[in-house]
Protein backbone atom coordinates (compact mmCIF):
# COMPACT_ATOMS: atom_id res chain seq x y z
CA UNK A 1 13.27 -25.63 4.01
CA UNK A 2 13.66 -28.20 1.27
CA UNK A 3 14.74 -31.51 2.70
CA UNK A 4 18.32 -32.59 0.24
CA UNK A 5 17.43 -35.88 0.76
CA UNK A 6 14.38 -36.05 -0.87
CA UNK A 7 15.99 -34.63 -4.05
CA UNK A 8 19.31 -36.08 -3.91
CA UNK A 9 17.45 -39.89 -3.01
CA UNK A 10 14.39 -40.30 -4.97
CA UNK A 11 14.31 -44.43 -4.61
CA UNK A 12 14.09 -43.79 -0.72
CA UNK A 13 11.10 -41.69 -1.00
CA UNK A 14 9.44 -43.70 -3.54
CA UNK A 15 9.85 -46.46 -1.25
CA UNK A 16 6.73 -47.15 1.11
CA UNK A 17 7.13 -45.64 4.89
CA UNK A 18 9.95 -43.70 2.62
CA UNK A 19 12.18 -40.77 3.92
CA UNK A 20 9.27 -38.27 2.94
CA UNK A 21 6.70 -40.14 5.31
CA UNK A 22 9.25 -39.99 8.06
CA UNK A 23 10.41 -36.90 7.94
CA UNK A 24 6.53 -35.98 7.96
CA UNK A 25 6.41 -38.30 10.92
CA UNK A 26 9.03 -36.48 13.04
CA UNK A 27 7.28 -33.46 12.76
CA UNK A 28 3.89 -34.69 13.93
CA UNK A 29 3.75 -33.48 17.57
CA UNK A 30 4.65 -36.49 20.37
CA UNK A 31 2.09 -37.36 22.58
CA UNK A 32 2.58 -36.64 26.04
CA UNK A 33 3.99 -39.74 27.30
CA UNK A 34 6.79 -39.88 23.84
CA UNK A 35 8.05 -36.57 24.72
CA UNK A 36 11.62 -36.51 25.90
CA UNK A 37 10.74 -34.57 28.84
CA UNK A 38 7.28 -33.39 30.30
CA UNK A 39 5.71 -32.38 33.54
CA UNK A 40 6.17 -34.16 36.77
CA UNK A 41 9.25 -36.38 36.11
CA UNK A 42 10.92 -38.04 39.33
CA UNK A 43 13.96 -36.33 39.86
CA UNK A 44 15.77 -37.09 43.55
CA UNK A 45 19.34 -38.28 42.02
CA UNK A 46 21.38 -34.79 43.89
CA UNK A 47 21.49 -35.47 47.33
CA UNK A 48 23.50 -32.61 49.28
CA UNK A 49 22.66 -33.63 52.54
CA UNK A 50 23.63 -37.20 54.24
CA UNK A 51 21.01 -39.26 55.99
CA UNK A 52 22.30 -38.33 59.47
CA UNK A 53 22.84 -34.23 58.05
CA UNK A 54 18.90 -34.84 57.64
CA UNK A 55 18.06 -36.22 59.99
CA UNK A 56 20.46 -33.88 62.54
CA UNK A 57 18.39 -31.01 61.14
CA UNK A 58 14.85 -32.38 61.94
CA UNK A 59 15.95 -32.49 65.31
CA UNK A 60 17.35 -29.18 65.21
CA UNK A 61 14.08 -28.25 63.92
CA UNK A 62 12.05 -29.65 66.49
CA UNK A 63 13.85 -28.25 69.14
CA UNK A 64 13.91 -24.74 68.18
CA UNK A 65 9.90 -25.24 68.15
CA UNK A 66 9.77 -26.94 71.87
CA UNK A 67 12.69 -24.06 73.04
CA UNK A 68 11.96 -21.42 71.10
CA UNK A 69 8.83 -21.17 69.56
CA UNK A 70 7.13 -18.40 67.53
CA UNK A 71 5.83 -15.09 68.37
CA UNK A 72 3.35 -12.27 66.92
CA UNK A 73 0.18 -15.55 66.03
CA UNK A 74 -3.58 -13.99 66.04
CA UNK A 75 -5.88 -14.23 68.67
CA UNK A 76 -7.23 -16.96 66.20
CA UNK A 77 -4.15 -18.41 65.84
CA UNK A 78 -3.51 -19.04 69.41
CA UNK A 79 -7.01 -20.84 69.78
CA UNK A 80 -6.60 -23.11 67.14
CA UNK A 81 -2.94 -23.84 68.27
CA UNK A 82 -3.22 -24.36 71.76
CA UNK A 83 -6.56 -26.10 71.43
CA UNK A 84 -4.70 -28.52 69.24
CA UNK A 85 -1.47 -28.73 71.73
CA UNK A 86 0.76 -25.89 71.61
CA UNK A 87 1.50 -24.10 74.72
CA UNK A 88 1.62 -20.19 75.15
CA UNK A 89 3.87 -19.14 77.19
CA UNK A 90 4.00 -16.13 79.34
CA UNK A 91 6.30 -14.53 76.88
CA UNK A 92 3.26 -14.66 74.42
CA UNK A 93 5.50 -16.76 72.06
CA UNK A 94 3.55 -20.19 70.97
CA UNK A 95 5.52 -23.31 71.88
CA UNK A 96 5.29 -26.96 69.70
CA UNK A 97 6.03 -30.00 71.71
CA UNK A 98 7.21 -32.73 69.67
CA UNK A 99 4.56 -35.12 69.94
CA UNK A 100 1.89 -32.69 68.37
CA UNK A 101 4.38 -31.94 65.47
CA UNK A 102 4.86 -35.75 65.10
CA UNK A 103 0.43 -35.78 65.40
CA UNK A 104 0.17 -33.02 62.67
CA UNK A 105 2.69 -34.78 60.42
CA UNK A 106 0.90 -37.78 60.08
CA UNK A 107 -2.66 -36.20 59.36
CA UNK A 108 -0.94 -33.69 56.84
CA UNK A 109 -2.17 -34.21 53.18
CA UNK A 110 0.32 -36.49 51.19
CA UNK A 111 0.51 -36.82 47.24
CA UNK A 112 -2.07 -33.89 46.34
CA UNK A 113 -3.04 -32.43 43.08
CA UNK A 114 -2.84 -29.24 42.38
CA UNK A 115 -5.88 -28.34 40.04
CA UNK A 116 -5.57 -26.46 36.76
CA UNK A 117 -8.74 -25.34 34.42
CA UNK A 118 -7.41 -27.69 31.96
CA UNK A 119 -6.89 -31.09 33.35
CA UNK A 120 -3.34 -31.68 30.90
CA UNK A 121 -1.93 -29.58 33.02
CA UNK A 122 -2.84 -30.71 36.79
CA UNK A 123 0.26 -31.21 38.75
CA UNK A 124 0.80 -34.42 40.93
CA UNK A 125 2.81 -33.59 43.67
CA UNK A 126 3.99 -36.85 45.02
CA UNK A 127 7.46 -38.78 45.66
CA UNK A 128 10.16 -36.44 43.44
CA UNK A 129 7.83 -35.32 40.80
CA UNK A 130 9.13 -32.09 39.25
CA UNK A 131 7.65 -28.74 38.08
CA UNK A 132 8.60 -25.80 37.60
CA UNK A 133 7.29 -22.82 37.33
CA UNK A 134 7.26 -18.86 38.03
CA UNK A 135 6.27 -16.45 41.14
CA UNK A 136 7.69 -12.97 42.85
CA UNK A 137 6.77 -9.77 43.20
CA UNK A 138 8.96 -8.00 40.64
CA UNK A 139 8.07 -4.20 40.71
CA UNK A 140 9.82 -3.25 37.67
CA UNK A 141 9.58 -5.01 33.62
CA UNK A 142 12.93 -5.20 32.37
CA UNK A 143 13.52 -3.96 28.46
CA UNK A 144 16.38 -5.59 27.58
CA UNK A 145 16.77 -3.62 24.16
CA UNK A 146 16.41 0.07 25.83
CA UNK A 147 18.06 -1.78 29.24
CA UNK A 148 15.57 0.83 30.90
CA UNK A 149 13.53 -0.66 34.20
CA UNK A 150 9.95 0.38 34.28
CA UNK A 151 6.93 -0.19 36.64
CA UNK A 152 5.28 -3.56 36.13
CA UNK A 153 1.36 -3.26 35.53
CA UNK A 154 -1.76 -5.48 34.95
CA UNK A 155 -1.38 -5.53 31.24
CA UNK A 156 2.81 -7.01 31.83
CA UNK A 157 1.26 -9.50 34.30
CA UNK A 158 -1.57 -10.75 31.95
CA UNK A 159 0.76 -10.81 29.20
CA UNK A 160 3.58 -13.18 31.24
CA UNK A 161 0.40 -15.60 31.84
CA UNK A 162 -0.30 -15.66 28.19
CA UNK A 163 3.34 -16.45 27.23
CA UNK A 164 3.44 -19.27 30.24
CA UNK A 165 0.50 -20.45 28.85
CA UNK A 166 2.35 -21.09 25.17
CA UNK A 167 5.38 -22.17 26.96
CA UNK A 168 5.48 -25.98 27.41
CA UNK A 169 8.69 -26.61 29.91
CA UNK A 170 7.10 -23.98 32.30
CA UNK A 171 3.95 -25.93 34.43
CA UNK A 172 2.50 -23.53 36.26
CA UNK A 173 2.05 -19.73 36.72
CA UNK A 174 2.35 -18.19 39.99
CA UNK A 175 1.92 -14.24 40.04
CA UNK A 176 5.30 -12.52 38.44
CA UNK A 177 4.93 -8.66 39.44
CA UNK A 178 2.87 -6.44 41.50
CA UNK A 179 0.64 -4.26 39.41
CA UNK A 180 2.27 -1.27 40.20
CA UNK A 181 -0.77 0.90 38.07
CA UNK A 182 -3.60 -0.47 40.30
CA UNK A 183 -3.53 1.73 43.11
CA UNK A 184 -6.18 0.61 45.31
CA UNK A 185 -4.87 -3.04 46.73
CA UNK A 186 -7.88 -4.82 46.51
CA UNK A 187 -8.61 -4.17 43.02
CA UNK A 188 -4.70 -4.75 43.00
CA UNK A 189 -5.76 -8.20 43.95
CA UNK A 190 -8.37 -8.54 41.85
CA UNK A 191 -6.88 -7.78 38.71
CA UNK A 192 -3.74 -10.30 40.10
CA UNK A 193 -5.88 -12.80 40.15
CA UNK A 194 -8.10 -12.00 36.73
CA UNK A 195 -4.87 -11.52 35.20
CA UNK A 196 -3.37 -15.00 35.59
CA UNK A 197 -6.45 -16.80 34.94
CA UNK A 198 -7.07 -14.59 32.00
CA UNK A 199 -3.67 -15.63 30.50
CA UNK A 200 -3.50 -19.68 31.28
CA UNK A 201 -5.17 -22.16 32.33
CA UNK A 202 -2.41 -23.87 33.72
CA UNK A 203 -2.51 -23.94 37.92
CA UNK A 204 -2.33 -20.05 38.97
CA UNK A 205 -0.65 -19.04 42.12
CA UNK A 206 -1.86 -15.78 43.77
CA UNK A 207 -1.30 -13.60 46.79
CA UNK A 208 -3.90 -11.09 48.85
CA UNK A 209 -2.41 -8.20 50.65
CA UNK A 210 -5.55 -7.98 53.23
CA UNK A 211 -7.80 -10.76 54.65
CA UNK A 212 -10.20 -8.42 53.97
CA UNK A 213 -10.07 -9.23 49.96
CA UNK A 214 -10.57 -12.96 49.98
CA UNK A 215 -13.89 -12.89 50.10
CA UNK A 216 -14.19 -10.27 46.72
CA UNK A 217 -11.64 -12.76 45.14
CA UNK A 218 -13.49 -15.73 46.01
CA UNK A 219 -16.75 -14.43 44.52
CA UNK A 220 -14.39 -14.04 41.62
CA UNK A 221 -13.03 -17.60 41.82
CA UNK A 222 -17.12 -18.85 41.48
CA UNK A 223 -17.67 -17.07 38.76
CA UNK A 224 -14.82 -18.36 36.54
CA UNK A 225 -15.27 -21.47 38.25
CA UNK A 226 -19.46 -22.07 37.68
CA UNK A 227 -19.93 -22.07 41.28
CA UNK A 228 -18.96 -23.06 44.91
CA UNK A 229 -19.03 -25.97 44.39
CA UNK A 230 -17.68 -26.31 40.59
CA UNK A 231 -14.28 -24.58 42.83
CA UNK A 232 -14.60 -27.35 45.17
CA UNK A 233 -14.24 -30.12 43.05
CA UNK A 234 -11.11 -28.99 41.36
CA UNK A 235 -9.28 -25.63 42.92
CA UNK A 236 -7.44 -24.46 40.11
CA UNK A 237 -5.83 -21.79 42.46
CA UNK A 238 -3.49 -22.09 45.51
CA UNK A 239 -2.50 -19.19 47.84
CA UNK A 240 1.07 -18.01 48.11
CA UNK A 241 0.64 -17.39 52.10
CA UNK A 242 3.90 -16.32 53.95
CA UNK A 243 2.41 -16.95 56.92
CA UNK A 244 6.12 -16.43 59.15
CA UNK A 245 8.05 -13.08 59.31
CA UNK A 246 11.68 -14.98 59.72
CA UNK A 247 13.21 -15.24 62.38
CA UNK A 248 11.10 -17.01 63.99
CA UNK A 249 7.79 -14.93 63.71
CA UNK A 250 4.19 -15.11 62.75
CA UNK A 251 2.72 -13.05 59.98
CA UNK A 252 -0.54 -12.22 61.50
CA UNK A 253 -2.58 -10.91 58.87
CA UNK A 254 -1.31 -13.33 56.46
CA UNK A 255 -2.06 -15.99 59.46
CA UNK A 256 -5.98 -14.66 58.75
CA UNK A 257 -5.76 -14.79 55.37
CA UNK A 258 -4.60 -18.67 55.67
CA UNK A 259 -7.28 -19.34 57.98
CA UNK A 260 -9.87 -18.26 56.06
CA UNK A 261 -8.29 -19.94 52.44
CA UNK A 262 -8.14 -22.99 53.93
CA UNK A 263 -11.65 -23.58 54.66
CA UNK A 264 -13.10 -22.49 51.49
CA UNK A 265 -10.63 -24.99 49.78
CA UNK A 266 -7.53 -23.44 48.63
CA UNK A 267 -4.36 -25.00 48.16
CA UNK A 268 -2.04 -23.40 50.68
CA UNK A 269 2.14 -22.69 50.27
CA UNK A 270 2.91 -22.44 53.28
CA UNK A 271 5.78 -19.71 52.73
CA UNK A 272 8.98 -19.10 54.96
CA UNK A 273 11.69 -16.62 52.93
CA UNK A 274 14.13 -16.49 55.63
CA UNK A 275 17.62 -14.66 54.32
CA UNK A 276 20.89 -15.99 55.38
CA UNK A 277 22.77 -13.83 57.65
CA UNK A 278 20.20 -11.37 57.50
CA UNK A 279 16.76 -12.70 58.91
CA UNK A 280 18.31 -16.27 58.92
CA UNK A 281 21.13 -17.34 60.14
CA UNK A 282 24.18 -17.16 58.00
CA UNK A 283 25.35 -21.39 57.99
CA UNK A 284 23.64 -23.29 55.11
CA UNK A 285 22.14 -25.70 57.44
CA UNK A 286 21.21 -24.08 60.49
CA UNK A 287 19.64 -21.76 57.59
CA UNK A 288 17.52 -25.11 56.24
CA UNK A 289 16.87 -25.92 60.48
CA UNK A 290 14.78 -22.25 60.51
CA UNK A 291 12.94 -22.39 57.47
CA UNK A 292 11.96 -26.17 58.53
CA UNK A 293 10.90 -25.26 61.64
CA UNK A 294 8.41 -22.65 60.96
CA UNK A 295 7.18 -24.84 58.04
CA UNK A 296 6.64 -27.78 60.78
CA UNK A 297 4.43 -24.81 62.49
CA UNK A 298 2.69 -23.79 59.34
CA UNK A 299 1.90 -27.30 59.14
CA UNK A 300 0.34 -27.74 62.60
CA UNK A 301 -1.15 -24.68 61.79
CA UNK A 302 -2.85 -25.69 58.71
CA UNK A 303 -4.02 -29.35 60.03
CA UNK A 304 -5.71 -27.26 63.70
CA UNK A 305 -7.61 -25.50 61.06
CA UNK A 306 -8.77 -28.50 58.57
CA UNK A 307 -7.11 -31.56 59.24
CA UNK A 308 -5.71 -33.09 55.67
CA UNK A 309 -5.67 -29.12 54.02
CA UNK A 310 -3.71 -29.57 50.91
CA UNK A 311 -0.14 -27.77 51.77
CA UNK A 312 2.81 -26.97 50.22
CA UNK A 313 5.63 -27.24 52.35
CA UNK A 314 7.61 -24.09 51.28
CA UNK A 315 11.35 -23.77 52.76
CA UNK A 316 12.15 -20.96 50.62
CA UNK A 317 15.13 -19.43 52.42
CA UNK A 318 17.73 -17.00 50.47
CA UNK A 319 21.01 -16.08 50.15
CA UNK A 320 22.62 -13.16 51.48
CA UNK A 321 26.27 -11.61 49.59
CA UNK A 322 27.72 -11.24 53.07
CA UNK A 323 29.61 -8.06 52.17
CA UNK A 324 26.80 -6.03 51.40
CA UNK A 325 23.92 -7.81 52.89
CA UNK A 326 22.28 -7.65 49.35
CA UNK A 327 20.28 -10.47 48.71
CA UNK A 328 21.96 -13.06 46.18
CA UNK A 329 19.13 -15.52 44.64
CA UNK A 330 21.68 -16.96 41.71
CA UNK A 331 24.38 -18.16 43.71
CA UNK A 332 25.81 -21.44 44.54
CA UNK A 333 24.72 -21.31 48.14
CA UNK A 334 21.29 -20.95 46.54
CA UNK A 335 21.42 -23.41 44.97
CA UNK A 336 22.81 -25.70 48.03
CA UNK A 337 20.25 -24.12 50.17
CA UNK A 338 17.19 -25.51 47.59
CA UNK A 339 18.34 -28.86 47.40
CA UNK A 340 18.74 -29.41 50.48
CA UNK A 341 15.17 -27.88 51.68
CA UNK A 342 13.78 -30.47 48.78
CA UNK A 343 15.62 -33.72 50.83
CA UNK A 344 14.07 -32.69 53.72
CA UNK A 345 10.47 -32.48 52.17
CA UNK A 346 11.35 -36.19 51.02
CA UNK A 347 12.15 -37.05 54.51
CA UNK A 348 8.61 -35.57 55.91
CA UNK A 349 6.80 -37.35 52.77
CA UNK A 350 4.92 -33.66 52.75
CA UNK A 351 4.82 -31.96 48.90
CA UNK A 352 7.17 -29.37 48.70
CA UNK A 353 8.25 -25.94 46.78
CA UNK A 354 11.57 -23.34 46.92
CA UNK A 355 12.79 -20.89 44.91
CA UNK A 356 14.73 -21.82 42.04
CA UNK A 357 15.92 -19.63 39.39
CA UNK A 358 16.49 -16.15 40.46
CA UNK A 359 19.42 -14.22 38.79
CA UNK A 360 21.17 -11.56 40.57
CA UNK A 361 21.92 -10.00 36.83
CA UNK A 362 19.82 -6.89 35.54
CA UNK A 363 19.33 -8.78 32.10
CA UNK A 364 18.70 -11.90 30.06
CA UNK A 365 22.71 -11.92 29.22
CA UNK A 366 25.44 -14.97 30.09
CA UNK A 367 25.08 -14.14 34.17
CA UNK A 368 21.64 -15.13 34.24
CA UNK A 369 22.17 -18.06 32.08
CA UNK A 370 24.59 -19.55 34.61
CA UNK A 371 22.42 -18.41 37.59
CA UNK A 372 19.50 -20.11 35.96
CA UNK A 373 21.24 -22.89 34.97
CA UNK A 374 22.65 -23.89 37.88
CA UNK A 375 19.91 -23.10 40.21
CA UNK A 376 16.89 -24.90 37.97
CA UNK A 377 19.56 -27.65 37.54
CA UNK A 378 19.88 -28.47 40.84
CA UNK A 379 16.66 -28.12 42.18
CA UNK A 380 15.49 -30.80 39.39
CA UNK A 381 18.08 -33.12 40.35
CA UNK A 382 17.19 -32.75 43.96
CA UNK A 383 13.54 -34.02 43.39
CA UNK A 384 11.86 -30.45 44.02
CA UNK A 385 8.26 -30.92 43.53
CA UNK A 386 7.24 -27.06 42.72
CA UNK A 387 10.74 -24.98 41.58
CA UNK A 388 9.32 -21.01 41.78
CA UNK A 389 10.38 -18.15 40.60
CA UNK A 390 12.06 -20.59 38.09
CA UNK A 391 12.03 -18.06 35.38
CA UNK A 392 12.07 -14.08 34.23
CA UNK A 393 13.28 -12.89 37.71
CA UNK A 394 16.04 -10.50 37.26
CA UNK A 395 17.48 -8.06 40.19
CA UNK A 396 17.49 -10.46 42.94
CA UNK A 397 13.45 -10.27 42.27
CA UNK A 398 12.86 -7.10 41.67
CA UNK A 399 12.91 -7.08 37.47
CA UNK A 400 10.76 -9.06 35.50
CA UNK A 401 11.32 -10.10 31.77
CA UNK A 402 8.86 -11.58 29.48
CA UNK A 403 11.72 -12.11 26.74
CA UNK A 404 13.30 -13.93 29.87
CA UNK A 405 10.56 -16.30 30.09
CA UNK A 406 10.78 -17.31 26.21
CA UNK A 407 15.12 -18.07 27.04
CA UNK A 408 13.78 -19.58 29.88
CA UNK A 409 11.16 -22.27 28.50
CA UNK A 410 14.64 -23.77 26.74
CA UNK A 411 16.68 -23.81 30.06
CA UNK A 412 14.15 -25.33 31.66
CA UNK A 413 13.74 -28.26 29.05
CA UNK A 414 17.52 -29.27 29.37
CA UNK A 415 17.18 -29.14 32.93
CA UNK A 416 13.98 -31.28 32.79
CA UNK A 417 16.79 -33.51 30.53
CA UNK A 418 19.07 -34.22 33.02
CA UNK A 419 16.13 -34.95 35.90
CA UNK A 420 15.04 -36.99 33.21
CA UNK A 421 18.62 -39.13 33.58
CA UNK A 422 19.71 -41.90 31.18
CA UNK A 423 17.34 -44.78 30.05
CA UNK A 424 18.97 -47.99 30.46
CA UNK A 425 16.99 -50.64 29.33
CA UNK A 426 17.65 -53.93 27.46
CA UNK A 427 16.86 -52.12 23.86
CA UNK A 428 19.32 -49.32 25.03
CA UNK A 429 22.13 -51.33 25.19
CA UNK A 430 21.26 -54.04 22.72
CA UNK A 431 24.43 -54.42 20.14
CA UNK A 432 22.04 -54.89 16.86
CA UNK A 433 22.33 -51.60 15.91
CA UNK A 434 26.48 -51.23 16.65
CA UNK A 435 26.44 -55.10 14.60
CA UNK A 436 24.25 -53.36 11.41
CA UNK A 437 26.66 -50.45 11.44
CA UNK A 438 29.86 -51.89 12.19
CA UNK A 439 29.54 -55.36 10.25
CA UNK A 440 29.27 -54.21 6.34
CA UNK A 441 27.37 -51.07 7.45
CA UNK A 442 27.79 -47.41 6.43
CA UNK A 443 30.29 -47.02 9.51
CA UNK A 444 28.15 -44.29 11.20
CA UNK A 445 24.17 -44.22 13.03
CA UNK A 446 22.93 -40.69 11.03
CA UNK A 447 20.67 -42.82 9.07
CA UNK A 448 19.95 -45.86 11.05
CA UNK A 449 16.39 -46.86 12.12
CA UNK A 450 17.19 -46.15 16.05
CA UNK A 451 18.87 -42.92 15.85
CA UNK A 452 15.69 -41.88 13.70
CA UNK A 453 13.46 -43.60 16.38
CA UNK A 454 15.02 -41.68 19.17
CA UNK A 455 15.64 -38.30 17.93
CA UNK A 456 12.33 -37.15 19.21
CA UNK A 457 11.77 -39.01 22.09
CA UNK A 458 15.23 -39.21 23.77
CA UNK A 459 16.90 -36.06 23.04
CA UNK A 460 15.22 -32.47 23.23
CA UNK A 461 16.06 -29.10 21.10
CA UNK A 462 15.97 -25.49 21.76
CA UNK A 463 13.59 -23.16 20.78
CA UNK A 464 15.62 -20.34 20.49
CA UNK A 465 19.02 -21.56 21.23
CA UNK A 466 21.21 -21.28 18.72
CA UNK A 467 23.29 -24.31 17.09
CA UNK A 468 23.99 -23.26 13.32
CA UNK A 469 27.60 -23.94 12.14
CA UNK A 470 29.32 -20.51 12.32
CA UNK A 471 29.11 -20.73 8.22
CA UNK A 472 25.31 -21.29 8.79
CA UNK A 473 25.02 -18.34 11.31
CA UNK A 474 27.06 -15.92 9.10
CA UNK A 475 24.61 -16.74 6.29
CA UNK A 476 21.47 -16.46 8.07
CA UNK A 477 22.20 -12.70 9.13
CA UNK A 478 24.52 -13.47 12.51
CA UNK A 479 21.09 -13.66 14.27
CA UNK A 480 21.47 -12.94 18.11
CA UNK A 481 19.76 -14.94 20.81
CA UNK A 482 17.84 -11.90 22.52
CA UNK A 483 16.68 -11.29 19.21
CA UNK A 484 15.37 -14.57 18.23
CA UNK A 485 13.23 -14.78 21.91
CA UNK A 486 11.86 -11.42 20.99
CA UNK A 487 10.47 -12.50 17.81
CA UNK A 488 9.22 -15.93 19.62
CA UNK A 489 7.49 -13.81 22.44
CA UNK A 490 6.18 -11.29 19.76
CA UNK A 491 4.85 -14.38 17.93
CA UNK A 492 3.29 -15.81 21.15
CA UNK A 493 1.21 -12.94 21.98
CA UNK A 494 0.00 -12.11 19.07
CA UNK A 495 -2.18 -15.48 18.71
CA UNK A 496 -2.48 -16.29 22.26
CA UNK A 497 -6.06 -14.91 23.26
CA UNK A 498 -8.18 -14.41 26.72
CA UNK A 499 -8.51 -18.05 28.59
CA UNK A 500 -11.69 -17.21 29.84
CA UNK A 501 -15.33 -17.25 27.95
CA UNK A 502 -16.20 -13.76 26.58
CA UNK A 503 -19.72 -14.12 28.82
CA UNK A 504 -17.94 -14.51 31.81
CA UNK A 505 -15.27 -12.17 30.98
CA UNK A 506 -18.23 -9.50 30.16
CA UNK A 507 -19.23 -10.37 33.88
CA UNK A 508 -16.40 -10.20 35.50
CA UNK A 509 -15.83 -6.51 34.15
CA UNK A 510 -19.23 -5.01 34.53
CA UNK A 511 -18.19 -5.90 38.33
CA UNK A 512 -14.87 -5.20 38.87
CA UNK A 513 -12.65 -2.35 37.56
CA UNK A 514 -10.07 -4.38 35.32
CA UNK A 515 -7.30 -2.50 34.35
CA UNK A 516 -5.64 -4.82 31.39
CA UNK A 517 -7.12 -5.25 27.39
């Protein structure tokens, strides 16, 4: 669009570092470190829980592991457990004593990096750094014109990675859906796993449903990789492992499949997705005790297998509406329940992940804003190092929507805003430019070398969100916000190609049956 000024203002352009050259300027894209908000940001100002409140649930925590303990490990688990400390007791359940919690916590692996392909986009999990990102197991793609649910598939999956991949306030893609057209569930996992790192090359998350399949996707892993030990050097994929059946329980296939991750390298969440008042128990923070204290096991688990294994510590509990039992991942207790799970990953020092994001609502319409919003919002502010499921989950997890993730890539940017907080510096609050203005000035900032200077770097703007004048809107066709992400995520795909080398992806394919284009 024409710029009035440079008509209406000639002698300003004409003049050298003129209107024309800034204008030009501010649409130059920022480096990394100018832009108002990026990856990794220390958030940590929300702070739910008092000192004692935390400090009142690690001892909850720690007792329900010496008194209570958890049932259902492998035969492998209970060697490497008991070898290290633990104590089976004649109830078969494994018991922690507090000492070898206390042991494990200080060997645990502090201020790791979670590998991507492309080294932009590692992710430093240290302190309050925050990043968020996607994962689930959504069964169904949501069409929010025909408002039909369908069966997710490879092609929906690969297609989410490519938009997260275009997507800049989204930092990593953990798998979205299950592909439902992939009937045989290793090449289910297979194509999971070609699928993400087909579409980004941002840091992939992935499940398997079998320990039987790691070693297929691992082969896999090499290949993109360039070899063992290419892999080895910098993972670029972590395993989404819930290792605990809440209450209290211990997954034990998924137990194998941690076992075996963890020594050829991967990244581990360690996953517990307790439900309150379901398989949780229904007060907020006897909700946050649970989910701690089978994360303090997954984390003696981890450390009797390899000590220093790079873990996420993942207190993912949900919500339950207590009328129906229905699960409730955009409400206010949610919300609650995330924050406080990231204070007490500050208090253990350990890196840590939850669920943030979820709407209950079928659609990308105001519900899901506000579940989003508040959800993403405080999980930032609470310091969360790795907010899942942070975008497109509709249906309490069971829908997907790509158009979702396009709406989504501006929520998350003004929620990166506000972890960002207010700068107050010196030059912030210096009075020169309130003296120029003020003191035989124009009597306003619109054109005044720091608001020009700032624009960019201090405030951020939506993609798709919408703030024309209603004059404006009226005379650019009353365009609706559903329709402006479709033509965004339309745009997207059609010049976002495969991230891996044709070669390799001609490998890949002559070995394993891929089901997406």
């Amino acid at each position: 669009m024409t710029d009035i000024g440079e008509i209406c203002e000639p002698s300003r352009a004409r003049r050298a570092g003129g209107r024309g050259a800034r204008v030009a300027l501010r649409a130059a894209p920022l480096s990394d470190e100018m832009r108002p908000v990026r990856p990794g940001m220390p958030g940590g100002q929300y702070r739910p829980l008092t000192d004692a409140a935390v400090a009142q649930i690690h001892e909850s925590a720690l007792q329900a592991l010496e008194e209570i303990g958890l049932s259902q490990a492998p035969p492998s688990g209970v060697k490497l457990l008991t070898e290290a400390g633990a104590v089976q007791g004649d109830d078969g359940r494994i018991r922690f004593p507090r000492a070898l919690v206390e042991d494990m916590l200080a060997v645990a692996a502090r201020n790791i990096t979670l590998h991507a392909r492309d080294p932009k986009h590692d992710l430093h999990l240290s302190g309050t750094n925050v990043h968020f990102g996607t994962a689930g197991a959504a069964v169904h793609i949501v069409d929010p014109i025909s408002l039909d649910y369908r069966e997710s598939t490879a092609q929906d999956l690969y297609d989410a990675a490519r938009l997260v991949d275009n997507l800049d306030n989204i930092h990593f893609y953990q798998r979205t859906m299950v592909c439902r057209d992939v009937v045989d569930n290793q090449e289910m996992d297979l194509n999971t796993l070609y699928g993400c790192l087909s579409g980004t090359t941002k840091h992939v998350g992935t499940s398997f449903s079998d320990p039987s399949h790691v070693a297929a996707c691992f082969d896999m892993l090499y290949t993109v990789a360039g070899g063992e030990e290419k892999w080895l050097e910098r993972p670029f994929v972590s395993n989404s492992n819930c290792f605990v059946v809440p209450p209290m329980k211990f997954a034990e296939e998924s137990c194998i499949t941690m076992e075996d991750c963890i020594r050829r390298g991967m990244p581990m969440l360690l996953l517990s997705a307790g439900q309150a008042g379901a398989t949780s128990p229904a007060p907020i923070a006897l909700t946050i005790v649970q989910a701690v204290a089978e994360c303090l096991a997954g984390v003696v688990y981890a450390n009797a297998i390899k000590k220093g294994a790079p873990c996420i510590f993942g207190t993912w509990p949900f919500v339950s509406d207590l009328r129906t039992g229905a699960m409730s991942g955009g409400s206010a207790e949610q919300a609650l329940l995330t924050a406080g799970c990231a204070q007490m990953h500050r208090f253990y020092d350990l890196p840590g992940g939850a669920a943030s994001g979820i709407s209950d609502s079928k659609l990308p319409d105001m519900q899901a804003g506000w579940e989003q919003g508040i959800t993403n919002a405080l999980a930032g502010l609470a310091g969360l190092n790795m907010c899942y499921e942070a975008v497109g989950m509709h249906a309490s997890l069971l829908g997907f929507c790509l158009e979702s993730l396009v709406l989504g890539d501006d929520l998350l940017g003004q929620a990166m805003r506000l972890v960002r907080g207010i700068d107050v510096t010196p030059d912030t609050t210096s009075l020169d430019a309130m003296r120029q203005v003020c003191l035989g000035g124009p009597g306003h900032y619109l054109g005044s070398d720091q608001t020009l200077k700032l624009m960019q770097t201090e405030y951020i703007y939506p993609n798709v969100g919408n703030r024309m004048s209603p004059k404006e809107w009226n005379e650019a066709g009353k365009p609706l916000l559903l329709d402006t992400a479709i033509a965004r995520k339309n745009a997207i795909l059609a010049r976002a190609g495969r991230r891996i080398d044709p070669e390799i992806d001609a490998i890949i394919r002559a070995k394993y049956n891929i089901y997406f284009s």
